[in-house]
C-alpha atoms as a PDB file:
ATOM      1  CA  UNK A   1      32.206  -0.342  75.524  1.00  0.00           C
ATOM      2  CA  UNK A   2      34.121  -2.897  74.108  1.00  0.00           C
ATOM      3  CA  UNK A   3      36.608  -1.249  72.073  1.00  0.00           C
ATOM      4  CA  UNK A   4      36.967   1.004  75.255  1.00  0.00           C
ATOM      5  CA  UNK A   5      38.601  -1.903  76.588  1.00  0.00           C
ATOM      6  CA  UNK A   6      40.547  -3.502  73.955  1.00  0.00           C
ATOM      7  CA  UNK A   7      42.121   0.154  73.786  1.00  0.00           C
ATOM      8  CA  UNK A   8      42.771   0.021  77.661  1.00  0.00           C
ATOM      9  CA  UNK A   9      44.618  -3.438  77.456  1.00  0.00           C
ATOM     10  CA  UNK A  10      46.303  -2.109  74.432  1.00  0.00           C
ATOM     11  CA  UNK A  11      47.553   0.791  76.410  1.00  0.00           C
ATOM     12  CA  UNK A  12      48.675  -1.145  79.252  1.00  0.00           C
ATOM     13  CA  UNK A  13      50.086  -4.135  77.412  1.00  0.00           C
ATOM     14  CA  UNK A  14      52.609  -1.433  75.669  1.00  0.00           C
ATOM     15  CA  UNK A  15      53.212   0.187  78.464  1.00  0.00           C
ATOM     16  CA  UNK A  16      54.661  -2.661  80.553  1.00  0.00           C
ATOM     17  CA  UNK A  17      56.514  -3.616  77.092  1.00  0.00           C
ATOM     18  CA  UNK A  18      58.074  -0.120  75.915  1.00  0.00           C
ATOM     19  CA  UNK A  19      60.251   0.436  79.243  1.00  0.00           C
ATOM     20  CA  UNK A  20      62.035  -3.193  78.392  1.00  0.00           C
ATOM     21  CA  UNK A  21      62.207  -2.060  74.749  1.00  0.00           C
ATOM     22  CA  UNK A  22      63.773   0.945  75.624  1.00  0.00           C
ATOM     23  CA  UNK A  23      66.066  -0.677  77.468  1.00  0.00           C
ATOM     24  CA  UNK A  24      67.295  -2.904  75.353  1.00  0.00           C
ATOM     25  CA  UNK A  25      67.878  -0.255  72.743  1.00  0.00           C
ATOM     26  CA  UNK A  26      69.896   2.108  75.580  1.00  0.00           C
ATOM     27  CA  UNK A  27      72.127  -1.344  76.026  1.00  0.00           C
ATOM     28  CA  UNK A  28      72.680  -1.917  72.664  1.00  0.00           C
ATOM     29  CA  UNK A  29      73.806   1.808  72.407  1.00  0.00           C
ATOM     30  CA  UNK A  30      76.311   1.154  75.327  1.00  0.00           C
ATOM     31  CA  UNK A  31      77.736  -2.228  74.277  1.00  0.00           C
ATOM     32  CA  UNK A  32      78.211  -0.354  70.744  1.00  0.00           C
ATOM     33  CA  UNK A  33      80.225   2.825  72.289  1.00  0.00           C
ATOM     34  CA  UNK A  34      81.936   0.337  74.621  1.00  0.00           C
ATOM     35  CA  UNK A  35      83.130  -1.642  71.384  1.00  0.00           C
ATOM     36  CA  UNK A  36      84.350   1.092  69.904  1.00  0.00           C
ATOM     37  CA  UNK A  37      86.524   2.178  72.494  1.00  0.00           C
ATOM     38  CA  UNK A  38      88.232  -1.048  72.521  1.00  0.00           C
ATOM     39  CA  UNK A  39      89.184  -0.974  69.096  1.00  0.00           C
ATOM     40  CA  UNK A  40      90.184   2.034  69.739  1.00  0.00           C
ATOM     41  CA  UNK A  41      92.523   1.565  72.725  1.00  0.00           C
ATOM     42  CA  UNK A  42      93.120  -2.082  72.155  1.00  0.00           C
ATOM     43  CA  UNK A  43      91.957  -2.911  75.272  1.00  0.00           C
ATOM     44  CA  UNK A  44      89.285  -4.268  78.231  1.00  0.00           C
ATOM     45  CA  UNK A  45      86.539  -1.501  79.057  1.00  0.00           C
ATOM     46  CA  UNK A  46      85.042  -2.147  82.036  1.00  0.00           C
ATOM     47  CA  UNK A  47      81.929   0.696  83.564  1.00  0.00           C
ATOM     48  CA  UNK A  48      81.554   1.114  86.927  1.00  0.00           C
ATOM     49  CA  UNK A  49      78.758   3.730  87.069  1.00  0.00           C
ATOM     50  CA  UNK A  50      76.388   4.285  89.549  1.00  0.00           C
ATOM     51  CA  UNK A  51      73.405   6.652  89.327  1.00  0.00           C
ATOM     52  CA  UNK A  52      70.953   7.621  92.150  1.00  0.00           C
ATOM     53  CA  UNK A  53      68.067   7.430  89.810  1.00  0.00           C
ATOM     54  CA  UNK A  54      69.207   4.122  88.151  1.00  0.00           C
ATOM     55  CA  UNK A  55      66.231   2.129  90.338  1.00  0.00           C
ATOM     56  CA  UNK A  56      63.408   3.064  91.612  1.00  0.00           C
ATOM     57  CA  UNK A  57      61.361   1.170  93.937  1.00  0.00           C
ATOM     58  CA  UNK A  58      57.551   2.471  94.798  1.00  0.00           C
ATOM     59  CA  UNK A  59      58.745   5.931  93.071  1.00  0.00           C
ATOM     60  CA  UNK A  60      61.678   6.170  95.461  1.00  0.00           C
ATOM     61  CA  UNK A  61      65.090   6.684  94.608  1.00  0.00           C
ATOM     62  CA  UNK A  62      67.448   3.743  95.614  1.00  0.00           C
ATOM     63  CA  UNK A  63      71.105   4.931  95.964  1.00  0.00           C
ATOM     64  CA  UNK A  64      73.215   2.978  94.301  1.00  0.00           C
ATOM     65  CA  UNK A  65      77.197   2.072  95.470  1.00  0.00           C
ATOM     66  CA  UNK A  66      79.888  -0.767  94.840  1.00  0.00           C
ATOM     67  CA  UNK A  67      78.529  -3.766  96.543  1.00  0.00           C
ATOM     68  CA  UNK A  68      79.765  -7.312  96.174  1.00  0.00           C
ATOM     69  CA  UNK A  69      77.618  -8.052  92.868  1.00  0.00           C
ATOM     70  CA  UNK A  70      80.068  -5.367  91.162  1.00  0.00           C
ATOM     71  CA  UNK A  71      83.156  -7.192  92.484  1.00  0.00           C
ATOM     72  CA  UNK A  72      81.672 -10.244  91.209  1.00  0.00           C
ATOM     73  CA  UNK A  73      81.095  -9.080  88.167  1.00  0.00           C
ATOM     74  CA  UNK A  74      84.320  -7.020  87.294  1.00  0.00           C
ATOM     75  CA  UNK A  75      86.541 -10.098  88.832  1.00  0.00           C
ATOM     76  CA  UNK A  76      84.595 -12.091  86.173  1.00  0.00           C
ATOM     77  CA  UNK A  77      85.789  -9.246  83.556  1.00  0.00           C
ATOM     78  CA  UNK A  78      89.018  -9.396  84.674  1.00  0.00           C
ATOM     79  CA  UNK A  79      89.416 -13.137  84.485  1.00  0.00           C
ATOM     80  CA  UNK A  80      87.752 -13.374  80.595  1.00  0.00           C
ATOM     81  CA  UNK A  81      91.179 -10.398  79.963  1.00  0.00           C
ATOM     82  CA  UNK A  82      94.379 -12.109  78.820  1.00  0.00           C
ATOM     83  CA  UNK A  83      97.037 -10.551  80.810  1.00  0.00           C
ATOM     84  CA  UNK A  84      99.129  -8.916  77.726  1.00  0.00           C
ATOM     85  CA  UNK A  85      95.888  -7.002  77.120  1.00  0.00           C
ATOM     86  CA  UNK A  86      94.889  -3.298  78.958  1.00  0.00           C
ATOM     87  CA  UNK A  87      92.015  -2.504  80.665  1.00  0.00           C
ATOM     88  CA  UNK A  88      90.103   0.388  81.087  1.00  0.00           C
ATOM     89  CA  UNK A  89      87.604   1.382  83.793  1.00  0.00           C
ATOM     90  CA  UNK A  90      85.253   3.940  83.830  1.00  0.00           C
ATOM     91  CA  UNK A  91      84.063   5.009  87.123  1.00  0.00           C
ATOM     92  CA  UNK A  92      81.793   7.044  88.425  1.00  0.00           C
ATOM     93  CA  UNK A  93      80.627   6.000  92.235  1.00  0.00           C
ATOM     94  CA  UNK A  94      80.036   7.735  95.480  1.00  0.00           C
ATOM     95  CA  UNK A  95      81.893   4.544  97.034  1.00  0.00           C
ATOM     96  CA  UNK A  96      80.525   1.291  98.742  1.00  0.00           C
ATOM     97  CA  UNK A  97      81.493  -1.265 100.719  1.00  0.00           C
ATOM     98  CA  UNK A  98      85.297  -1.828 101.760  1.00  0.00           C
ATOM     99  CA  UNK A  99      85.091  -5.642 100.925  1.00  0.00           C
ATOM    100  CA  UNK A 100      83.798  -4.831  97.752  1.00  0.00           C
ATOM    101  CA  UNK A 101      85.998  -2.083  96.653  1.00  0.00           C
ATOM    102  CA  UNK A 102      89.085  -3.818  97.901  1.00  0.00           C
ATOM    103  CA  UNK A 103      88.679  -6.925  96.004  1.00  0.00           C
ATOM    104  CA  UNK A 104      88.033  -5.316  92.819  1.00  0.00           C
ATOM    105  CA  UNK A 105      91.457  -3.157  93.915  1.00  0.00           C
ATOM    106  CA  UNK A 106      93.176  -6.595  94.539  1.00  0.00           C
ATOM    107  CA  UNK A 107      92.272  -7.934  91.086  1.00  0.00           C
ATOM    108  CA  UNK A 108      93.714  -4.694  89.197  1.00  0.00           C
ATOM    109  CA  UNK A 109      96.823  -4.745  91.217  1.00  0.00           C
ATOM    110  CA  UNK A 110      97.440  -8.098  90.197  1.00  0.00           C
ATOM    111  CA  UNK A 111      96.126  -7.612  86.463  1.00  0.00           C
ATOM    112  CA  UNK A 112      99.781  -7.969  84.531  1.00  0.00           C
ATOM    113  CA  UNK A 113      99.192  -5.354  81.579  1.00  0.00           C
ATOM    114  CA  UNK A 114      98.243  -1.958  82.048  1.00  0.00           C
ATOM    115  CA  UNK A 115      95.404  -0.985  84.292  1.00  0.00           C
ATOM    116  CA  UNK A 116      93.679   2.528  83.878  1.00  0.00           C
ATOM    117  CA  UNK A 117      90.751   4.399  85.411  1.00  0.00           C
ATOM    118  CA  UNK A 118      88.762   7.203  84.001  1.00  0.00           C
ATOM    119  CA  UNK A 119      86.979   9.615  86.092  1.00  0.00           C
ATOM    120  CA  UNK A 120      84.559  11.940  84.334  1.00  0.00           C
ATOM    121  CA  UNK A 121      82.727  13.425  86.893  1.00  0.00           C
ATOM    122  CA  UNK A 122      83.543  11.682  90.563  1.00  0.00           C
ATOM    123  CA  UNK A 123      84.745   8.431  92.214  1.00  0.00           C
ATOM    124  CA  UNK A 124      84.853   8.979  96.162  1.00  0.00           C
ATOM    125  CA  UNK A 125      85.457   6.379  98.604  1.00  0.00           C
ATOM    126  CA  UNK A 126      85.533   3.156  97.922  1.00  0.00           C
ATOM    127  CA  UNK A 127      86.461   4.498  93.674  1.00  0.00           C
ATOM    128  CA  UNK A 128      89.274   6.310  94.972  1.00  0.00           C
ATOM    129  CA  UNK A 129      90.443   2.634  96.492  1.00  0.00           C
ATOM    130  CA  UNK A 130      90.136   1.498  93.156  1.00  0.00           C
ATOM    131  CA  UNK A 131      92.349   4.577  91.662  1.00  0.00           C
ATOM    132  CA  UNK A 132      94.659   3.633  93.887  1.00  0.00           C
ATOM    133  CA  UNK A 133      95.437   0.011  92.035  1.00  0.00           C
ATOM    134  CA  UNK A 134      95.765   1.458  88.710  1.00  0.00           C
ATOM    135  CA  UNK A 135      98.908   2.924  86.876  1.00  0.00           C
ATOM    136  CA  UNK A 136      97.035   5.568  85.685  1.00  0.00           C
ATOM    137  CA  UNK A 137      94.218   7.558  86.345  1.00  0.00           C
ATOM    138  CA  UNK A 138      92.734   9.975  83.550  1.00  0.00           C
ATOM    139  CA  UNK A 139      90.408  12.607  84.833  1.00  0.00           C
ATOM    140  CA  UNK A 140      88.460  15.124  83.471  1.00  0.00           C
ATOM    141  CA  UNK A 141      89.942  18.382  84.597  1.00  0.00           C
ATOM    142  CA  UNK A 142      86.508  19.193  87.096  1.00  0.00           C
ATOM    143  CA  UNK A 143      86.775  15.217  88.204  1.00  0.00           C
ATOM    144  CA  UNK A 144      87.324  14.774  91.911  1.00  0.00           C
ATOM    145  CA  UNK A 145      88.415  12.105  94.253  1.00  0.00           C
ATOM    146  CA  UNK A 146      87.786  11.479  97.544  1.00  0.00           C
ATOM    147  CA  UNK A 147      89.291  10.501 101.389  1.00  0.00           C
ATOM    148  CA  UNK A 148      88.909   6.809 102.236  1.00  0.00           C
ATOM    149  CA  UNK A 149      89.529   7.041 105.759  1.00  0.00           C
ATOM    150  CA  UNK A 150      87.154   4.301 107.614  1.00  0.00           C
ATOM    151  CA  UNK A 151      83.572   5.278 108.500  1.00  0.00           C
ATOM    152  CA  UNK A 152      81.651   2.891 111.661  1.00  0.00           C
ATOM    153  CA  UNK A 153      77.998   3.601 111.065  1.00  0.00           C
ATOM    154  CA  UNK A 154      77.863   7.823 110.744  1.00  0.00           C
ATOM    155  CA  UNK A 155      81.192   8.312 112.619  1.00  0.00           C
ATOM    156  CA  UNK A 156      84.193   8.449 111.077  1.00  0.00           C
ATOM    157  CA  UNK A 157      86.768   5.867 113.015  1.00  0.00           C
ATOM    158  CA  UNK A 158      89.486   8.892 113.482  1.00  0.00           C
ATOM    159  CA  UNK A 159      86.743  11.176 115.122  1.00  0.00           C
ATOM    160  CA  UNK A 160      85.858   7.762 117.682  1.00  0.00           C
ATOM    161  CA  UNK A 161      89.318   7.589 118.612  1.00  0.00           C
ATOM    162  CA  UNK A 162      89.599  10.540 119.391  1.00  0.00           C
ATOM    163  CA  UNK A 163      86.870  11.326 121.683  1.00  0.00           C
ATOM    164  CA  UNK A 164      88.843   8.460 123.467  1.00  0.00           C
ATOM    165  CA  UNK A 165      91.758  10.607 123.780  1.00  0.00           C
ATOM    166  CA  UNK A 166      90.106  13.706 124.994  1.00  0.00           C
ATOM    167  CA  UNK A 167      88.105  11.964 127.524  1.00  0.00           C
ATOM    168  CA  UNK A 168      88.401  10.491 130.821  1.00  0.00           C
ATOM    169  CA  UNK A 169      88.486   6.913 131.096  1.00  0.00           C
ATOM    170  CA  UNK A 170      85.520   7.148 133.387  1.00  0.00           C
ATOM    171  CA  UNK A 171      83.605   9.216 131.812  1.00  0.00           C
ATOM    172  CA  UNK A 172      83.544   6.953 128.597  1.00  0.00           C
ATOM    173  CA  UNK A 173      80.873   4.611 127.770  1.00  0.00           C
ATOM    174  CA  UNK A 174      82.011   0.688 127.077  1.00  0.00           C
ATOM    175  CA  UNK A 175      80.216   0.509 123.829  1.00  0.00           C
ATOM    176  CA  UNK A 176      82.194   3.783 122.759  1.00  0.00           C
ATOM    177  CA  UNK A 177      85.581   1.523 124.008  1.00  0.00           C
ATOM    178  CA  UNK A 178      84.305  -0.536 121.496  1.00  0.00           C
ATOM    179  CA  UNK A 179      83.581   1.017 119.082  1.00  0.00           C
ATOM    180  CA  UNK A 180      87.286   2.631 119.476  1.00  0.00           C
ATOM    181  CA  UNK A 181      88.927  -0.578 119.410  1.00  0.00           C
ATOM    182  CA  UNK A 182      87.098  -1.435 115.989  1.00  0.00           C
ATOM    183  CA  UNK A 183      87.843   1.495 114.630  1.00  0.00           C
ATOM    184  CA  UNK A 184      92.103   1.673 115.196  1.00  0.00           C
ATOM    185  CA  UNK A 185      91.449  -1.841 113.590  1.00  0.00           C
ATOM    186  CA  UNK A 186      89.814  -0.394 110.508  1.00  0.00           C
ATOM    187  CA  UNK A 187      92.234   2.539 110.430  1.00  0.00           C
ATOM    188  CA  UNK A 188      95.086  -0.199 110.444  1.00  0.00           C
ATOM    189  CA  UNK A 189      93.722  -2.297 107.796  1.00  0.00           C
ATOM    190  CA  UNK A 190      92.883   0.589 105.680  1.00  0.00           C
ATOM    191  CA  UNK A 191      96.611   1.677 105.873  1.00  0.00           C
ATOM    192  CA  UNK A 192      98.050  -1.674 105.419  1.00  0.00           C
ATOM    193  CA  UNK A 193      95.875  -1.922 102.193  1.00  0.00           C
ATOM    194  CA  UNK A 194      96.807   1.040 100.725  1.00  0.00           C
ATOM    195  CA  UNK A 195     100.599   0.282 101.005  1.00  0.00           C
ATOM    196  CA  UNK A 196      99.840  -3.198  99.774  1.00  0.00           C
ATOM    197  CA  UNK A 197      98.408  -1.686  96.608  1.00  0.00           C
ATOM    198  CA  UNK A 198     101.172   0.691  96.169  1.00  0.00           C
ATOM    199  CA  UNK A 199     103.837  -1.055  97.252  1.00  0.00           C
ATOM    200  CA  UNK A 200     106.745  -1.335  94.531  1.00  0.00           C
ATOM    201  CA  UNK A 201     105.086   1.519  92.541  1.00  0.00           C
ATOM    202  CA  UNK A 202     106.095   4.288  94.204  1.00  0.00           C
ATOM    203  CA  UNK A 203     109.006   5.478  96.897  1.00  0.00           C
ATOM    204  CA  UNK A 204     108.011   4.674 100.398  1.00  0.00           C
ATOM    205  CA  UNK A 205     107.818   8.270 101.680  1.00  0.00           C
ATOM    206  CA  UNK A 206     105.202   9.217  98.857  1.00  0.00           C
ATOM    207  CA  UNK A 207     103.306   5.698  99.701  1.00  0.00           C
ATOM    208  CA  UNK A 208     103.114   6.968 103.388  1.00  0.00           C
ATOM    209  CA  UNK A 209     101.887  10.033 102.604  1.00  0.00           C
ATOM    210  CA  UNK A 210      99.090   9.051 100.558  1.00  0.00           C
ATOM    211  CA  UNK A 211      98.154   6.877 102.971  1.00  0.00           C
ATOM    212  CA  UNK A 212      98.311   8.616 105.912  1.00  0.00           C
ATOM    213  CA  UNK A 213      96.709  11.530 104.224  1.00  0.00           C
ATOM    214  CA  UNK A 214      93.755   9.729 103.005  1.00  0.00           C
ATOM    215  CA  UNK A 215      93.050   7.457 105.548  1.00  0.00           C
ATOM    216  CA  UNK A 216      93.653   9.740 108.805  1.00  0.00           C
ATOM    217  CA  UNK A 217      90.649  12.122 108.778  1.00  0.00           C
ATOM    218  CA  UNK A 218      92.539  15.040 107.597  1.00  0.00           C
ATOM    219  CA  UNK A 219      89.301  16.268 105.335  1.00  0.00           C
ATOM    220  CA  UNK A 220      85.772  15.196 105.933  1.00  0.00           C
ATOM    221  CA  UNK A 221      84.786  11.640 104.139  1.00  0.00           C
ATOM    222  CA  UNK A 222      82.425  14.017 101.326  1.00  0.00           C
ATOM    223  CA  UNK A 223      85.996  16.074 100.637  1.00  0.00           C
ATOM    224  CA  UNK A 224      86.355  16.584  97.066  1.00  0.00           C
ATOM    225  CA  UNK A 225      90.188  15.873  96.099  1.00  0.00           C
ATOM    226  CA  UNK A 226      90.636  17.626  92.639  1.00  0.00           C
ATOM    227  CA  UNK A 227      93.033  16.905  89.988  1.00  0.00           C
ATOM    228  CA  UNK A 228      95.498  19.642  91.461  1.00  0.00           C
ATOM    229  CA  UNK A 229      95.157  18.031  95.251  1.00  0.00           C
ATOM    230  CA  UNK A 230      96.058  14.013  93.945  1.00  0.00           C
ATOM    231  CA  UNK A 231      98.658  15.010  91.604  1.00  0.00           C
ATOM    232  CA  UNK A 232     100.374  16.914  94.336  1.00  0.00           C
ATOM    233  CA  UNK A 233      99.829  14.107  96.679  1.00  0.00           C
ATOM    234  CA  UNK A 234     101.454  11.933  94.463  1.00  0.00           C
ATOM    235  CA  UNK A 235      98.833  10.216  92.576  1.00  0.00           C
ATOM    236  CA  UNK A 236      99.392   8.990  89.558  1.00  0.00           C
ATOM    237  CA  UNK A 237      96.600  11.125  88.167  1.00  0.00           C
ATOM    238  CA  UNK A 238      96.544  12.741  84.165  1.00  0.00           C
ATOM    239  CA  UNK A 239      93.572  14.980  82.251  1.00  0.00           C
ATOM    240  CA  UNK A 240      92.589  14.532  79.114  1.00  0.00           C
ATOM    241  CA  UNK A 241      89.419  11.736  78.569  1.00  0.00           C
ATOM    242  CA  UNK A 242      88.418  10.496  75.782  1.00  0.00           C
ATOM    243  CA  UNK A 243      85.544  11.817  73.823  1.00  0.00           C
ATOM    244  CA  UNK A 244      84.002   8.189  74.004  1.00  0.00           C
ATOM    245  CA  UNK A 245      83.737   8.613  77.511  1.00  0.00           C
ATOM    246  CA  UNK A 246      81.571  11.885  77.805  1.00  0.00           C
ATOM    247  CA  UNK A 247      79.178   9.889  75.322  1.00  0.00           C
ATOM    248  CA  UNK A 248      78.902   6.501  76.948  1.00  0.00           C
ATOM    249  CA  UNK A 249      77.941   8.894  80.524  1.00  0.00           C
ATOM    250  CA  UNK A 250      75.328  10.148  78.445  1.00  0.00           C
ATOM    251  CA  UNK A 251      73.669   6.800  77.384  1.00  0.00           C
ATOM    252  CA  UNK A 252      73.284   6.269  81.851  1.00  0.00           C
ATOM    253  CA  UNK A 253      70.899   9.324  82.380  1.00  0.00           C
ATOM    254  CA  UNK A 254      69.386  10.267  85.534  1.00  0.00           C
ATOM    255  CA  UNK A 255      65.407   9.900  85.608  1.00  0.00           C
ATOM    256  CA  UNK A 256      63.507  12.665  84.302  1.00  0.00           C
ATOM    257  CA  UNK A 257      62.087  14.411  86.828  1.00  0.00           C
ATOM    258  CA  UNK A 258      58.855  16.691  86.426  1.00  0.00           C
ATOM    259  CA  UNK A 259      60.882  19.964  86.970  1.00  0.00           C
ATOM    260  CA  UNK A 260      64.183  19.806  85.671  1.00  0.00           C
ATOM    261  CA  UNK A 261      66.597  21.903  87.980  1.00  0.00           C
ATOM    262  CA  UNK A 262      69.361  22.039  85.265  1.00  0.00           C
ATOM    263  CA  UNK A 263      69.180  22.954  81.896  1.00  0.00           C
ATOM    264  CA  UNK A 264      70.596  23.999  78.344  1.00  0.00           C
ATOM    265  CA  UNK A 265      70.955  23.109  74.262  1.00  0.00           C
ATOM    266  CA  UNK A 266      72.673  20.115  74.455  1.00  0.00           C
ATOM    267  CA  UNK A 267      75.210  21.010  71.317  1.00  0.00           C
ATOM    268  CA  UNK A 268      79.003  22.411  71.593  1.00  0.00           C
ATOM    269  CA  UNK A 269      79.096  25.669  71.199  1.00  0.00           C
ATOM    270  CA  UNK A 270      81.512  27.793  68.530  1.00  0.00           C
ATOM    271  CA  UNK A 271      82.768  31.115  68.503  1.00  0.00           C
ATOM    272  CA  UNK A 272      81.282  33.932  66.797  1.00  0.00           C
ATOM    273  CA  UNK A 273      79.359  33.373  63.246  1.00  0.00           C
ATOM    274  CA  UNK A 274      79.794  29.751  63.293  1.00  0.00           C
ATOM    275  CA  UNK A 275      78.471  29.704  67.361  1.00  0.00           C
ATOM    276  CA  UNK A 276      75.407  31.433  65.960  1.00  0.00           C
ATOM    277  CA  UNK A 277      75.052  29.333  63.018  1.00  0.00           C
ATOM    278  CA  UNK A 278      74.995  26.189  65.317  1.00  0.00           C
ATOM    279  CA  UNK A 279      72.313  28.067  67.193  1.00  0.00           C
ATOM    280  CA  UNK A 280      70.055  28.498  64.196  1.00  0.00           C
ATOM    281  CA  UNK A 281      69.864  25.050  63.248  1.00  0.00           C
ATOM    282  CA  UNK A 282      68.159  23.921  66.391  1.00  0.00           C
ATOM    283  CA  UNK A 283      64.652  22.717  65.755  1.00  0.00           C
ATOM    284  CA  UNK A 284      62.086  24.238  68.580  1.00  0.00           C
END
């Protein structure tokens, strides 16, 4: 009965210890990868990645999105950069909070050397605020952006104002008039904040048109803006990421979950004898 319970403390003793261990070894791949694509580029690489599955509370999911710890910590990045030296951002967000995004956005507009963002997968919102403040965005060619047009609660502040518009005075409810009057403020200071980043970079008629566009409720908040839409819109957008990049997204995986709904051999692929080849060598 007594080894019965030495086993059972065993047990749980390494299995409160090999999640940390694990984790530490996942870091030390990331810091590694991250190294190497400074040498590479000569240059600051910042992550900004957030994954749904990233922590769990009680076996729940808990969404992650920029809040003001990332600002905290990426200003701190920014200040340990000299300003002759790049820096490089990977993001991949659903968006966050406006305070948040915009004084990460502040911090790269004011950065002095060269500021880009890569995209592999998405970087709506609040990440597309950050695009916005950098002189280059690389995305992969499937990457998309997103509208940052000010959202009260679960309305968007273009669809309160106009409900105001379409209504009779009377027939509108005061907390609705306020809610309108907050929400022509947050369309303002959206705009204003948008020009502010752009200002000086680009001609003032394709400044006003990316920020009308994106901050006026023309598409749904979810709309994905691909590589085609932002280049057209004036962005200054390029494809082409680095290999490094599709790695280091690797080493941030989503949780396992008991049935996975995707997947496949996790190898390139060749053409012909060489494809088939590759295929063989996979131990089952």
């Amino acid at each position: 009965m007594g080894n019965i319970w030495n086993l059972f403390w065993i047990f749980i003793v390494l299995a409160s210890v090999l999640p940390i261990v694990q984790q530490k070894i996942m870091q030390a791949k990331r810091f590694g990868l991250i190294r190497k694509l400074e040498k590479k580029r000569n240059s600051r690489v910042i992550t900004l990645i957030h994954r749904q599955e990233t922590m769990r509370f009680l076996g729940f999911p808990i969404m992650r999105y920029i809040d003001i710890n990332d600002s905290e910590e990426i200003l701190r990045a920014v200040r340990l950069t000299p300003d002759d030296m790049s820096i490089d951002i990977i993001i991949h967000t659903p968006g966050g909070l406006v305070l948040s995004a915009e004084q990460i956005a502040m911090a790269l507009r004011r950065h002095k050397a060269k500021v880009t963002i890569f995209v592999p997968h998405y970087a709506m919102s609040g990440g597309t605020l950050l695009c916005l403040a950098a002189d280059e965005v690389v995305m992969d060619e499937n990457a998309v952006l997103g509208p940052i047009d000010p959202q009260l609660g679960e309305y968007p502040a273009v669809s309160i104002l106009k409900t105001i518009k379409e209504k009779e005075p009377k027939d509108i409810e005061d907390k609705t008039f306020i809610l309108a009057d907050v929400a022509q403020k947050a369309l303002d200071q959206m705009k204003n904040f948008v020009k502010y980043i752009l200002f000086e970079r680009m001609d003032e008629e394709t400044i006003e048109k990316i920020a009308n566009t994106l901050t006026e409720g023309k598409w749904t908040h979810d709309y994905p803006i691909t590589f085609e839409e932002a280049k057209k819109l004036g962005l200054p957008v390029t494809v082409g990421l680095p290999e490094e990049i599709y790695q280091l997204m690797d080493l941030f995986p989503q949780t396992m979950q008991q049935r996975p709904s995707v997947q496949y051999i996790p190898i390139p692929y060749k053409r012909g004898g060489e494809r088939e080849k590759t295929i063989s060598q996979i131990q089952l």
